[in-house]
N, C-alpha and C. Protein backbone atom coordinates (compact mmCIF):
# COMPACT_ATOMS: atom_id res chain seq x y z
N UNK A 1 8.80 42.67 0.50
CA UNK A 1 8.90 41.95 -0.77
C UNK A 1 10.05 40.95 -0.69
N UNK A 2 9.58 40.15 -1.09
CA UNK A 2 10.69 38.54 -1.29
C UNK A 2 10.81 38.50 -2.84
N UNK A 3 12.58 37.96 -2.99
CA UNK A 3 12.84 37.85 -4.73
C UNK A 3 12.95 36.52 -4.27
N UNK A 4 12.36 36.12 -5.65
CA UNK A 4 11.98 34.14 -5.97
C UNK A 4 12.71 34.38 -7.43
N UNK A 5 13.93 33.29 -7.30
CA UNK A 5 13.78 32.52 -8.93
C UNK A 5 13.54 31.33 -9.20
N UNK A 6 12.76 31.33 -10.47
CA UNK A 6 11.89 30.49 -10.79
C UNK A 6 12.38 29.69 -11.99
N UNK A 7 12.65 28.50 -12.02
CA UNK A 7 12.81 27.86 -13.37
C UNK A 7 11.95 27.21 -13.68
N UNK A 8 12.15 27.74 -15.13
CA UNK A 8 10.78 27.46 -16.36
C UNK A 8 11.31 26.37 -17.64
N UNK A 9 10.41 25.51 -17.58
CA UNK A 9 10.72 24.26 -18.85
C UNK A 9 10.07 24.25 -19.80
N UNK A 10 10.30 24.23 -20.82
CA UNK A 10 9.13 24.62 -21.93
C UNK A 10 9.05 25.82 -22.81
N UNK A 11 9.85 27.08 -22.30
CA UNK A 11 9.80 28.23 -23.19
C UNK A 11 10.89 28.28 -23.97
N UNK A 12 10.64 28.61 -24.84
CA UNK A 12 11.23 28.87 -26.68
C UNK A 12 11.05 29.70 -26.96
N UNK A 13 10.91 30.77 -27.01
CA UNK A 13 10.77 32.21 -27.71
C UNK A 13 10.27 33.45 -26.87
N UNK A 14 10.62 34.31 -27.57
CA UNK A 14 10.17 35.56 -26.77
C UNK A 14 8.18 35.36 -26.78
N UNK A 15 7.59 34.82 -27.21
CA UNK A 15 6.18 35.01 -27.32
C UNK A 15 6.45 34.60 -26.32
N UNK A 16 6.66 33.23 -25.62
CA UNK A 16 6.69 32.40 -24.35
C UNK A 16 6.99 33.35 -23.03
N UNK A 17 7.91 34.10 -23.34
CA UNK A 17 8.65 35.35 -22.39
C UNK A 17 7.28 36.11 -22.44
N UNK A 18 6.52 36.62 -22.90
CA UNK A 18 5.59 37.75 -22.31
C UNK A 18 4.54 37.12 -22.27
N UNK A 19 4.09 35.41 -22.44
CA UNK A 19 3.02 35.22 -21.82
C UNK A 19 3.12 34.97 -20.39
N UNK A 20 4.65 34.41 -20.23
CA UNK A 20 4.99 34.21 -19.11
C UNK A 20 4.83 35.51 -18.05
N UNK A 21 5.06 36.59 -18.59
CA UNK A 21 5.38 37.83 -18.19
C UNK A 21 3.72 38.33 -17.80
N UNK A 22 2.87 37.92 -18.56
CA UNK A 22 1.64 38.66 -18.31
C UNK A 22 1.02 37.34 -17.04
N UNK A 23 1.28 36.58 -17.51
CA UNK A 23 1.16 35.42 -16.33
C UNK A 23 1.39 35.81 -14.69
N UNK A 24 2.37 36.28 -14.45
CA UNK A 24 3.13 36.63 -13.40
C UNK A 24 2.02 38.21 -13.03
N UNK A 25 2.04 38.96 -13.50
CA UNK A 25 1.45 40.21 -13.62
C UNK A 25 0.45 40.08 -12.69
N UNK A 26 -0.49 39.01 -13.26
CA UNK A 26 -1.82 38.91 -13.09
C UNK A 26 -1.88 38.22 -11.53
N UNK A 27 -0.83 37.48 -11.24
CA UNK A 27 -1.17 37.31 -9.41
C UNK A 27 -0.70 38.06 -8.93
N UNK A 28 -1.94 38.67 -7.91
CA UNK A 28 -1.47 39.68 -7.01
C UNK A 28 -0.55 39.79 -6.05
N UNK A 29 0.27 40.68 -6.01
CA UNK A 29 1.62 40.66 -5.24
C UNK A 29 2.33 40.11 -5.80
N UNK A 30 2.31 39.82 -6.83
CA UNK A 30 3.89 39.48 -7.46
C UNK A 30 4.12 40.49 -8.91
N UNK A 31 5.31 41.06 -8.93
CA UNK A 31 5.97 41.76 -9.47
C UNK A 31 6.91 41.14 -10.23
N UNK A 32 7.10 40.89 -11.52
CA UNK A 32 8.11 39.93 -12.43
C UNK A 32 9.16 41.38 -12.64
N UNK A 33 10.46 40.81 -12.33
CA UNK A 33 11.76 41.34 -12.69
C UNK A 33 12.46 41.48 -13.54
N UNK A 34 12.50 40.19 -13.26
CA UNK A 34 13.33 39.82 -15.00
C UNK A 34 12.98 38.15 -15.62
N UNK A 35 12.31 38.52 -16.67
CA UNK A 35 11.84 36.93 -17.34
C UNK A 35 12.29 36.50 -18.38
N UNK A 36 13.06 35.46 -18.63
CA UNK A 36 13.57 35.17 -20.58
C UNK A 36 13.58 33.57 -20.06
N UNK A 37 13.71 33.26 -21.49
CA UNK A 37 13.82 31.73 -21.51
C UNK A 37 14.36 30.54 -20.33
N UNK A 38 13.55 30.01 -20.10
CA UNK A 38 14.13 28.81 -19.01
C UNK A 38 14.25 29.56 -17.64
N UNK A 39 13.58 30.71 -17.22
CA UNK A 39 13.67 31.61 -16.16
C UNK A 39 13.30 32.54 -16.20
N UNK A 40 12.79 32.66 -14.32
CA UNK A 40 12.27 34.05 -13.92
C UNK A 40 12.62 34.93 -12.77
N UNK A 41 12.42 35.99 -12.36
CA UNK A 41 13.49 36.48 -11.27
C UNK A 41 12.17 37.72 -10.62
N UNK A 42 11.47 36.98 -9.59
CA UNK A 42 10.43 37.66 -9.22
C UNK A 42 10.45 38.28 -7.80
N UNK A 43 9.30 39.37 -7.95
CA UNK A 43 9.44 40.25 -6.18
C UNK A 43 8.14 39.92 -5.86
N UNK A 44 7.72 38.89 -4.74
CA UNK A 44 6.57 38.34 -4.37
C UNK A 44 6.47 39.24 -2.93
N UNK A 45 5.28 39.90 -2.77
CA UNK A 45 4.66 40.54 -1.19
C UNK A 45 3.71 39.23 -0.66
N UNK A 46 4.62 38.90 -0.02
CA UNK A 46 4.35 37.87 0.91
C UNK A 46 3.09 37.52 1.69
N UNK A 47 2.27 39.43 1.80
CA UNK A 47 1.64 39.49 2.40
C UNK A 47 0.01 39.23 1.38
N UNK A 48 0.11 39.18 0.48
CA UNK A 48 -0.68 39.22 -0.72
C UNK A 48 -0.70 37.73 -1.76
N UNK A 49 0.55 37.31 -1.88
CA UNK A 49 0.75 36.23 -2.70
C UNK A 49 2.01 35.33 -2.12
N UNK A 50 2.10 34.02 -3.21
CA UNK A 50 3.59 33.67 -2.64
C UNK A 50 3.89 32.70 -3.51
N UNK A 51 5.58 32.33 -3.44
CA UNK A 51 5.97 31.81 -4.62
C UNK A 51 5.35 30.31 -5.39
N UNK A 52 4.98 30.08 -4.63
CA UNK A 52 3.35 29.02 -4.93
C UNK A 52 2.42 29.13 -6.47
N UNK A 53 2.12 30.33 -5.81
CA UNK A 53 0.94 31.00 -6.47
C UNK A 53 1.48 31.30 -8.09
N UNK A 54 2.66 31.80 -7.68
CA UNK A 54 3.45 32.64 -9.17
C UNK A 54 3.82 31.12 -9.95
N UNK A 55 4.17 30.04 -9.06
CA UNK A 55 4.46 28.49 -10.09
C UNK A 55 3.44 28.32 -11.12
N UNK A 56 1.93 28.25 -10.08
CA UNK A 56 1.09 27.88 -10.41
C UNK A 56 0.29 28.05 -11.71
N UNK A 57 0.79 29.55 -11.32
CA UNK A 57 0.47 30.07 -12.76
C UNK A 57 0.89 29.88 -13.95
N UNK A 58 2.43 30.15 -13.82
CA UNK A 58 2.94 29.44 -15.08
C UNK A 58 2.55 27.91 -15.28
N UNK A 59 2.52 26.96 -14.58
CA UNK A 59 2.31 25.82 -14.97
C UNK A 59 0.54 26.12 -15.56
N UNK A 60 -0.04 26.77 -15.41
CA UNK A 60 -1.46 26.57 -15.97
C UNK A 60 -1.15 26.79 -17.30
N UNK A 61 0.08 28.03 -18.02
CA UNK A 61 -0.02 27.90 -19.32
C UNK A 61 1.11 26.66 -19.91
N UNK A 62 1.00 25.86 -19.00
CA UNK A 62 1.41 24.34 -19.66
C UNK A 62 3.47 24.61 -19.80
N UNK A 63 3.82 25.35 -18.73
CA UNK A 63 5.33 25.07 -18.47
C UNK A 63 5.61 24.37 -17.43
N UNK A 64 6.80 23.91 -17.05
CA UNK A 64 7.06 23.42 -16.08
C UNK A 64 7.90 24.00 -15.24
N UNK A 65 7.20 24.67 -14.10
CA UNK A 65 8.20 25.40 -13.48
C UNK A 65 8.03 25.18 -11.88
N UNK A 66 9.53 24.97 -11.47
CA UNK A 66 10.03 25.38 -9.91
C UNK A 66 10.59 26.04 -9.47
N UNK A 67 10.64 26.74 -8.07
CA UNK A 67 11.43 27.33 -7.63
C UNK A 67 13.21 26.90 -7.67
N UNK A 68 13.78 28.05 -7.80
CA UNK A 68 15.16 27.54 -8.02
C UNK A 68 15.91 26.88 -6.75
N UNK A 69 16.93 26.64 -6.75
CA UNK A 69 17.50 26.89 -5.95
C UNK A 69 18.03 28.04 -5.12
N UNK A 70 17.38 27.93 -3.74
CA UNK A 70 17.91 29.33 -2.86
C UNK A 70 16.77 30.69 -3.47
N UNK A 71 15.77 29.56 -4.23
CA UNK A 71 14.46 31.01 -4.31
C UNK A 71 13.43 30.88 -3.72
């Protein structure tokens, strides 16, 4: 397992935090850590998914997110 952090543009509230959260859930091999506003702190199995995949997702529910720096 690889930890990725992820910065997120666009979230405002805790609703944003657990769609984000169910977002993450749902690609396989990735495990969300810790998620709140403007960020995420994820355990991606490399062998299954990758920090790509976990962007991707969030950007489908219309955030803007990249990997951080050094994630």
């Amino acid at each position: 397992m690889k930890t990725v952090d992820i910065a997120i543009e666009g979230m405002h509230c805790e609703g944003c935090v657990k769609r984000a959260t169910e977002a993450i859930k749902k690609v396989a091999g990735a495990v969300p850590e810790k998620v709140e506003i403007g960020k995420a702190r994820v355990q991606v199995d490399e062998g299954k998914a990758s920090a790509e995949l976990v962007v991707a997702a969030l950007e489908r529910l219309g955030f803007d997110a990249r990997l951080s720096a050094g994630g």
